[in-house]
PDB file of N, CA and C in Angstrom:
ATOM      1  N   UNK A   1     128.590 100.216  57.370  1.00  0.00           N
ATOM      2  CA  UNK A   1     127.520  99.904  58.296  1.00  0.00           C
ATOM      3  C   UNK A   1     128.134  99.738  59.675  1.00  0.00           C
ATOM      4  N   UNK A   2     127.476 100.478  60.405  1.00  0.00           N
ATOM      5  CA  UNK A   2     127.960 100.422  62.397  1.00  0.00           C
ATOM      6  C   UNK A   2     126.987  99.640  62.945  1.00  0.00           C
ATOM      7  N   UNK A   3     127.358  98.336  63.604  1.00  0.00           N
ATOM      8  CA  UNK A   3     126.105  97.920  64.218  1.00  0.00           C
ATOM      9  C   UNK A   3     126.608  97.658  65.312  1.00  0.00           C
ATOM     10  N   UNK A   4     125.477  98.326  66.515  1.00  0.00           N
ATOM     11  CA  UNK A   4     125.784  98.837  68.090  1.00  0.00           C
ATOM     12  C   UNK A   4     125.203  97.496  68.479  1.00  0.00           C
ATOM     13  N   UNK A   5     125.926  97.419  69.746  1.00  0.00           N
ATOM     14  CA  UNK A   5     125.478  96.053  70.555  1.00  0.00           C
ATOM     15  C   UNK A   5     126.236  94.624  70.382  1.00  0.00           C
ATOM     16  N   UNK A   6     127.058  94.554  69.531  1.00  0.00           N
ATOM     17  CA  UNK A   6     127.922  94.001  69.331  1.00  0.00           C
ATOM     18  C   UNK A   6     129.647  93.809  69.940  1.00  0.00           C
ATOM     19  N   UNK A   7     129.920  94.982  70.253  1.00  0.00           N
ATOM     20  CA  UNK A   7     131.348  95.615  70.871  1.00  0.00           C
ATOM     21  C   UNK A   7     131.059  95.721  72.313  1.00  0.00           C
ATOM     22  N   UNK A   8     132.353  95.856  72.799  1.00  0.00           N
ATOM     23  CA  UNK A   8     132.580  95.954  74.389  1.00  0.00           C
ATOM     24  C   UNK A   8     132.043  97.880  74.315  1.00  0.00           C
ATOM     25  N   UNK A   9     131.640  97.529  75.672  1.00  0.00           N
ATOM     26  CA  UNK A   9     131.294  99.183  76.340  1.00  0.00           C
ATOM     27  C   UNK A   9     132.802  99.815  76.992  1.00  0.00           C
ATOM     28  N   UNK A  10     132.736 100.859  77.037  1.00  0.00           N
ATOM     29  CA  UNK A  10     133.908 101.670  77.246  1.00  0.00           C
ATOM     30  C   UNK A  10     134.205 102.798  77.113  1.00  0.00           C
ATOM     31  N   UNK A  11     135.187 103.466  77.722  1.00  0.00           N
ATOM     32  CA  UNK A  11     135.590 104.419  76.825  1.00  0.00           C
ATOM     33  C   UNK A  11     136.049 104.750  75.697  1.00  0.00           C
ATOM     34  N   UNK A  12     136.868 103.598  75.253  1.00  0.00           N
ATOM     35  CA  UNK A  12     137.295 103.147  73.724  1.00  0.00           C
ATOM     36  C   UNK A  12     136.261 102.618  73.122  1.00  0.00           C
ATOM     37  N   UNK A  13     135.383 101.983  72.966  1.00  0.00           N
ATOM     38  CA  UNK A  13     134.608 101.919  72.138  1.00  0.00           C
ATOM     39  C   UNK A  13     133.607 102.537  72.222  1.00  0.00           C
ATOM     40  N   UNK A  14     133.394 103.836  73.076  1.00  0.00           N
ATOM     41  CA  UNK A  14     132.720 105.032  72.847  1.00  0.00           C
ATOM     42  C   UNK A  14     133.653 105.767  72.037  1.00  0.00           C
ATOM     43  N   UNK A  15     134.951 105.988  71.923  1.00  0.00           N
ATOM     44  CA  UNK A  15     135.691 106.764  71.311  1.00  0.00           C
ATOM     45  C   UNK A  15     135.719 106.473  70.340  1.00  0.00           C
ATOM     46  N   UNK A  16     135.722 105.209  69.528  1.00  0.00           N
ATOM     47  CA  UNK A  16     135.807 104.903  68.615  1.00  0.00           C
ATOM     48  C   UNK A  16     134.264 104.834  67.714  1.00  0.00           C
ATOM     49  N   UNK A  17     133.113 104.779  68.192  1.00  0.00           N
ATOM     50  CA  UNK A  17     132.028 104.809  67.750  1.00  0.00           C
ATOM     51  C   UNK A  17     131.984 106.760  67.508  1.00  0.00           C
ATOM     52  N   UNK A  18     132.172 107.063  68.544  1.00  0.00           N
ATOM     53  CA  UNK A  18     132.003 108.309  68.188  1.00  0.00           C
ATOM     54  C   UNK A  18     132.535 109.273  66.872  1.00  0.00           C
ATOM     55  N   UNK A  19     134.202 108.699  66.874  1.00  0.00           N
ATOM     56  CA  UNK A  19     134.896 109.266  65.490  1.00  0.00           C
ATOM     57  C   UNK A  19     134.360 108.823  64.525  1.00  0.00           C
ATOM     58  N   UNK A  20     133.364 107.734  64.572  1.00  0.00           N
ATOM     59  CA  UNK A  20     132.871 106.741  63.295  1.00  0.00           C
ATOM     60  C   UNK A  20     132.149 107.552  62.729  1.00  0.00           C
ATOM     61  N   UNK A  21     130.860 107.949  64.040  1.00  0.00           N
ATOM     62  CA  UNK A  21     129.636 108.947  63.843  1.00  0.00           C
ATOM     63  C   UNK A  21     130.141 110.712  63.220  1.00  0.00           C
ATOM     64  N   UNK A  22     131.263 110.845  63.706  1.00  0.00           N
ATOM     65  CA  UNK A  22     131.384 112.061  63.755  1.00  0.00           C
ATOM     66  C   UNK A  22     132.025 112.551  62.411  1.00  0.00           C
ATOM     67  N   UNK A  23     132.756 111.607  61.956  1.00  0.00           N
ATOM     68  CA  UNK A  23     133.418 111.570  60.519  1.00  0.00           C
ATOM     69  C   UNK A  23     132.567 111.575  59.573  1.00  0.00           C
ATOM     70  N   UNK A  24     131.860 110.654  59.531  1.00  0.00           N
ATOM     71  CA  UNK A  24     130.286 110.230  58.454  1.00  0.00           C
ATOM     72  C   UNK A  24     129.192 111.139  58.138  1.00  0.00           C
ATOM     73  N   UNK A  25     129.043 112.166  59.481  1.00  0.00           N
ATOM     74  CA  UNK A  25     128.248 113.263  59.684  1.00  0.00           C
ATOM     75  C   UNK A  25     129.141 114.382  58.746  1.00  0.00           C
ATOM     76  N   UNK A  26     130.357 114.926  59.545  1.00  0.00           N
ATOM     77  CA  UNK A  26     131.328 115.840  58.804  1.00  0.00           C
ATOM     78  C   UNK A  26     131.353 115.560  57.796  1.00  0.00           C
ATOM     79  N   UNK A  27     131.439 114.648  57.179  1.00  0.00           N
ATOM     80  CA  UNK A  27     132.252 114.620  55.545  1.00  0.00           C
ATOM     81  C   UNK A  27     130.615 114.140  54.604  1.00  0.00           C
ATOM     82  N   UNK A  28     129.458 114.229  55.470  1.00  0.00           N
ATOM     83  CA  UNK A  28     128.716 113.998  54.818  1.00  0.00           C
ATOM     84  C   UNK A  28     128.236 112.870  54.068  1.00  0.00           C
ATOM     85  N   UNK A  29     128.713 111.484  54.211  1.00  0.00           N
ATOM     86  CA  UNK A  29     129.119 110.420  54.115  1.00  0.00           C
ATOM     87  C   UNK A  29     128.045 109.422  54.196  1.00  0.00           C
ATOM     88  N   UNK A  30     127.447 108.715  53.271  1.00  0.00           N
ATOM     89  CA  UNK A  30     126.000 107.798  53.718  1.00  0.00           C
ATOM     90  C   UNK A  30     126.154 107.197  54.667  1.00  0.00           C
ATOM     91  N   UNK A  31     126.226 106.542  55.909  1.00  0.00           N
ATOM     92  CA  UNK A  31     126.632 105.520  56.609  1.00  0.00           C
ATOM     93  C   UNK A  31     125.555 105.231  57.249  1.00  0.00           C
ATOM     94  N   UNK A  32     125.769 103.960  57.311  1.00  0.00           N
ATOM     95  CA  UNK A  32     124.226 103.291  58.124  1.00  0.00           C
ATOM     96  C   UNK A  32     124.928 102.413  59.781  1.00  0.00           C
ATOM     97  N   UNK A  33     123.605 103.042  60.801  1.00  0.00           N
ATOM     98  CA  UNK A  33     124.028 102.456  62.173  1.00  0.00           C
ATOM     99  C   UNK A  33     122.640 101.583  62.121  1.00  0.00           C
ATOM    100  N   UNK A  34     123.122 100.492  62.621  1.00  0.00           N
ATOM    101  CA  UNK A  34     122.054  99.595  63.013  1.00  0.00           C
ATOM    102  C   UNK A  34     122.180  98.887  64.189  1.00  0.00           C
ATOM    103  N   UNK A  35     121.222  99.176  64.618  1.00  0.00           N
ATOM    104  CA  UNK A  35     120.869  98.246  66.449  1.00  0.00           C
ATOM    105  C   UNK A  35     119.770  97.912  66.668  1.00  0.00           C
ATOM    106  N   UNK A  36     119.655  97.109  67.421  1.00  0.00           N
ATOM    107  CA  UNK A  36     118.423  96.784  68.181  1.00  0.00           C
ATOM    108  C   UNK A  36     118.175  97.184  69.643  1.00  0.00           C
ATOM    109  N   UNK A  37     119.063  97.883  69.826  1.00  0.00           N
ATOM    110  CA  UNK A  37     118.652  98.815  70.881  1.00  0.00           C
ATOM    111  C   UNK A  37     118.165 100.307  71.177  1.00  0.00           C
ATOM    112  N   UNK A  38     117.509 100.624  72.267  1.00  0.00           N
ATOM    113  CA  UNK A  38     116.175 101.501  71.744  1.00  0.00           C
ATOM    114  C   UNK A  38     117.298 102.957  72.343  1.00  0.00           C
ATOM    115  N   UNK A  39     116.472 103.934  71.727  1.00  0.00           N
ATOM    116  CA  UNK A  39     117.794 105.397  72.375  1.00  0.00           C
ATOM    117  C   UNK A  39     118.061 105.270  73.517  1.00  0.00           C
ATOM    118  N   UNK A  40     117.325 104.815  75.061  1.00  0.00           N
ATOM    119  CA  UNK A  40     117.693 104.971  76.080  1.00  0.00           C
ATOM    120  C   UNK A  40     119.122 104.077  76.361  1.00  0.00           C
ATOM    121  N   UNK A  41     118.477 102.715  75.490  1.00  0.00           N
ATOM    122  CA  UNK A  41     119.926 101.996  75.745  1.00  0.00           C
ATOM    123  C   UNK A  41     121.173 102.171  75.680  1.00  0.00           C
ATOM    124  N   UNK A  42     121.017 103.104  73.948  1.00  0.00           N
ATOM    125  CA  UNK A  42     122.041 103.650  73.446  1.00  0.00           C
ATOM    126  C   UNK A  42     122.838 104.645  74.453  1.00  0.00           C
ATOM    127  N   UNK A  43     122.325 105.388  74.665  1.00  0.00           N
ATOM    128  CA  UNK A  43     122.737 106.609  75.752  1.00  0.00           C
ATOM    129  C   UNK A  43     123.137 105.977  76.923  1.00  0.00           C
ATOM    130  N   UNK A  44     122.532 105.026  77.497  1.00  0.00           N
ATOM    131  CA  UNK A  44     123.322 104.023  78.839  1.00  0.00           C
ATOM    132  C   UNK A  44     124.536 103.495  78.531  1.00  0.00           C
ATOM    133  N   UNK A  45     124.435 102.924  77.539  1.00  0.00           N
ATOM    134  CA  UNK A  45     125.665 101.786  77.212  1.00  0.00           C
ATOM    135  C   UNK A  45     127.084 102.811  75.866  1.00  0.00           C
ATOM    136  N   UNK A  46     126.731 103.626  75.018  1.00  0.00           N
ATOM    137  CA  UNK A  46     128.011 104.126  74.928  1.00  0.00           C
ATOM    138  C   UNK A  46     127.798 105.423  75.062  1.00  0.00           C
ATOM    139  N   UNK A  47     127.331 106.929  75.716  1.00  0.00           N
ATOM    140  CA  UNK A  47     127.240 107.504  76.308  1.00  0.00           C
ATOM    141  C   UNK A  47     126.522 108.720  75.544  1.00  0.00           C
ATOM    142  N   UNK A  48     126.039 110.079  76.195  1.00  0.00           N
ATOM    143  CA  UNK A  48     125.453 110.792  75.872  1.00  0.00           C
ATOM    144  C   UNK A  48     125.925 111.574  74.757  1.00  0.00           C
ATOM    145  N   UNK A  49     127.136 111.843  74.317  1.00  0.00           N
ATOM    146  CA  UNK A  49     128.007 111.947  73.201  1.00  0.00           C
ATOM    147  C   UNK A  49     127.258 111.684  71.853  1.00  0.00           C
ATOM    148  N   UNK A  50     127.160 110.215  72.103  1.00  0.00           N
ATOM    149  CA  UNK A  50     126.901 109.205  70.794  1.00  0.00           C
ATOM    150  C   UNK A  50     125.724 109.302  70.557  1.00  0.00           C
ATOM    151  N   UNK A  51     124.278 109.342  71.284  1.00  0.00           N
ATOM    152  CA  UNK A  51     123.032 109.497  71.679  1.00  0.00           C
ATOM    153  C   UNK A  51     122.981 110.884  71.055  1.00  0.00           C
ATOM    154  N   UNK A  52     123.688 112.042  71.217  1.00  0.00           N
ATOM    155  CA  UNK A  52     123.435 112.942  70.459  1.00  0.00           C
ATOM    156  C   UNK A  52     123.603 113.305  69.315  1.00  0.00           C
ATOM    157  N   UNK A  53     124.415 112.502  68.964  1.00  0.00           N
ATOM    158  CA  UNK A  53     125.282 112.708  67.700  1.00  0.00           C
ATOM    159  C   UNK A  53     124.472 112.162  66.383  1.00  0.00           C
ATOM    160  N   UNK A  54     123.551 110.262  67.181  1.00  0.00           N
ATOM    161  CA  UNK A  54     122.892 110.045  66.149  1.00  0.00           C
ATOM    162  C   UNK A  54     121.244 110.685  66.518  1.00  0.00           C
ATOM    163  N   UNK A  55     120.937 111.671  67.160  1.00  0.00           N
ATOM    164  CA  UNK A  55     119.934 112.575  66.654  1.00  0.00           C
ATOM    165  C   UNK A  55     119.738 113.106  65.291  1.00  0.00           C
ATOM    166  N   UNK A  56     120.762 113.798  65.064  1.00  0.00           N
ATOM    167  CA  UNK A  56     120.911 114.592  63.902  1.00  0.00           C
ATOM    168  C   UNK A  56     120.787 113.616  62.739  1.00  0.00           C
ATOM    169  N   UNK A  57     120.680 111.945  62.890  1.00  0.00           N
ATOM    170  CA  UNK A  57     120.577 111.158  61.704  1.00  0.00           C
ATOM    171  C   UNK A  57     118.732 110.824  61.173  1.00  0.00           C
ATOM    172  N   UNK A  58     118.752 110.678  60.092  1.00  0.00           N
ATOM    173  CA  UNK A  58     117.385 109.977  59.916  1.00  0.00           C
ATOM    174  C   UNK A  58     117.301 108.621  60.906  1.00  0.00           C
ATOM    175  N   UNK A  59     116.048 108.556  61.355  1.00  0.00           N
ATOM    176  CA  UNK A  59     116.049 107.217  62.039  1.00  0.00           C
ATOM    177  C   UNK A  59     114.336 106.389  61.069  1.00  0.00           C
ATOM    178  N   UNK A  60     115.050 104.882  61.123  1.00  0.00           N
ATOM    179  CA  UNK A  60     114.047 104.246  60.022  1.00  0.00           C
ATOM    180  C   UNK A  60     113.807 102.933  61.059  1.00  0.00           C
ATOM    181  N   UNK A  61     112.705 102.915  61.259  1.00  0.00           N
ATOM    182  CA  UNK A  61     112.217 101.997  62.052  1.00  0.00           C
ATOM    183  C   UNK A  61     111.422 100.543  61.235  1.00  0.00           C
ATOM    184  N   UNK A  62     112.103  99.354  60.972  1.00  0.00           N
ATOM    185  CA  UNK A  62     111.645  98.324  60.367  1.00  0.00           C
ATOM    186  C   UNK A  62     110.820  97.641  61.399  1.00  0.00           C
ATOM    187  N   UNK A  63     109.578  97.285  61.453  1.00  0.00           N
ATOM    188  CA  UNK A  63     109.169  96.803  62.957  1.00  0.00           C
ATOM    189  C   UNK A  63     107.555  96.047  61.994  1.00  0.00           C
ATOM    190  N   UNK A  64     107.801  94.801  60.832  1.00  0.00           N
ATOM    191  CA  UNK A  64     107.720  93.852  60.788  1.00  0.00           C
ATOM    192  C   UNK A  64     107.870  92.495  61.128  1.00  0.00           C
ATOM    193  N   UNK A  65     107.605  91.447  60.507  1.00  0.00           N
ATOM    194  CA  UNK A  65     107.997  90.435  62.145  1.00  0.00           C
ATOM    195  C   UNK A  65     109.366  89.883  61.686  1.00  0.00           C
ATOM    196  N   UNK A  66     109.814  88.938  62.452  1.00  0.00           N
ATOM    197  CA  UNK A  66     111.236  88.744  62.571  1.00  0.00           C
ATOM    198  C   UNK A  66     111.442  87.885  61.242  1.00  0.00           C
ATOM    199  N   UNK A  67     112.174  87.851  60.371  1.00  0.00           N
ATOM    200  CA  UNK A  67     112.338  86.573  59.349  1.00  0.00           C
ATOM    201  C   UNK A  67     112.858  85.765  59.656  1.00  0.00           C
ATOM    202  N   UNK A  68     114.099  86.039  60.675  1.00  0.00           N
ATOM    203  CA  UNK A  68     114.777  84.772  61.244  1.00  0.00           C
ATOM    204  C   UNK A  68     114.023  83.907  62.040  1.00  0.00           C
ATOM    205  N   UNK A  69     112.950  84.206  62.245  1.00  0.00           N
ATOM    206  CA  UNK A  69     112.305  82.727  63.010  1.00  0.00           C
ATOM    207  C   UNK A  69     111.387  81.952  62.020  1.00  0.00           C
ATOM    208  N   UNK A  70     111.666  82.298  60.810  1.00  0.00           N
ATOM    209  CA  UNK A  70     110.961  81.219  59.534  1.00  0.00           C
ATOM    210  C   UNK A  70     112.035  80.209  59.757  1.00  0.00           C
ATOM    211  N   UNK A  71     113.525  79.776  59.590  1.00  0.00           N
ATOM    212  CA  UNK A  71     114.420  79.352  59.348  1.00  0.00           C
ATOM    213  C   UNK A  71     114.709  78.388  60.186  1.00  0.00           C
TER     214      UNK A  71
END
């Protein structure tokens, strides 16, 4: 599991998100990205690269209400 929004912005941690994405895709590999940030963000904050890359993924939108504010 990759979850964006967590890590420093950069070039390294675009580089490194990217080989994540790019490996998982190539080798065909289940891997799950999770964020709470919406595509534009994505594409601002680790770059157009990565934004394209998770196109090509299914995207699953959970948009029930929050559980963490029962707690």
């Amino acid at each position: 599991i990759v979850v964006f929004g967590i890590e420093r912005e950069g070039d390294r941690a675009e580089g490194d998100y990217y080989d994540i994405i790019d490996d998982g895709i190539s080798n065909e590999l289940v891997t799950v990205f999770s964020s709470n940030f919406s595509e534009v963000d994505i594409a601002k904050t680790f770059g157009l690269r990565i934004d394209s890359r998770l196109k090509e993924c299914l995207e699953v939108t959970f948009d029930g209400p929050d559980l963490r504010e029962n707690f």
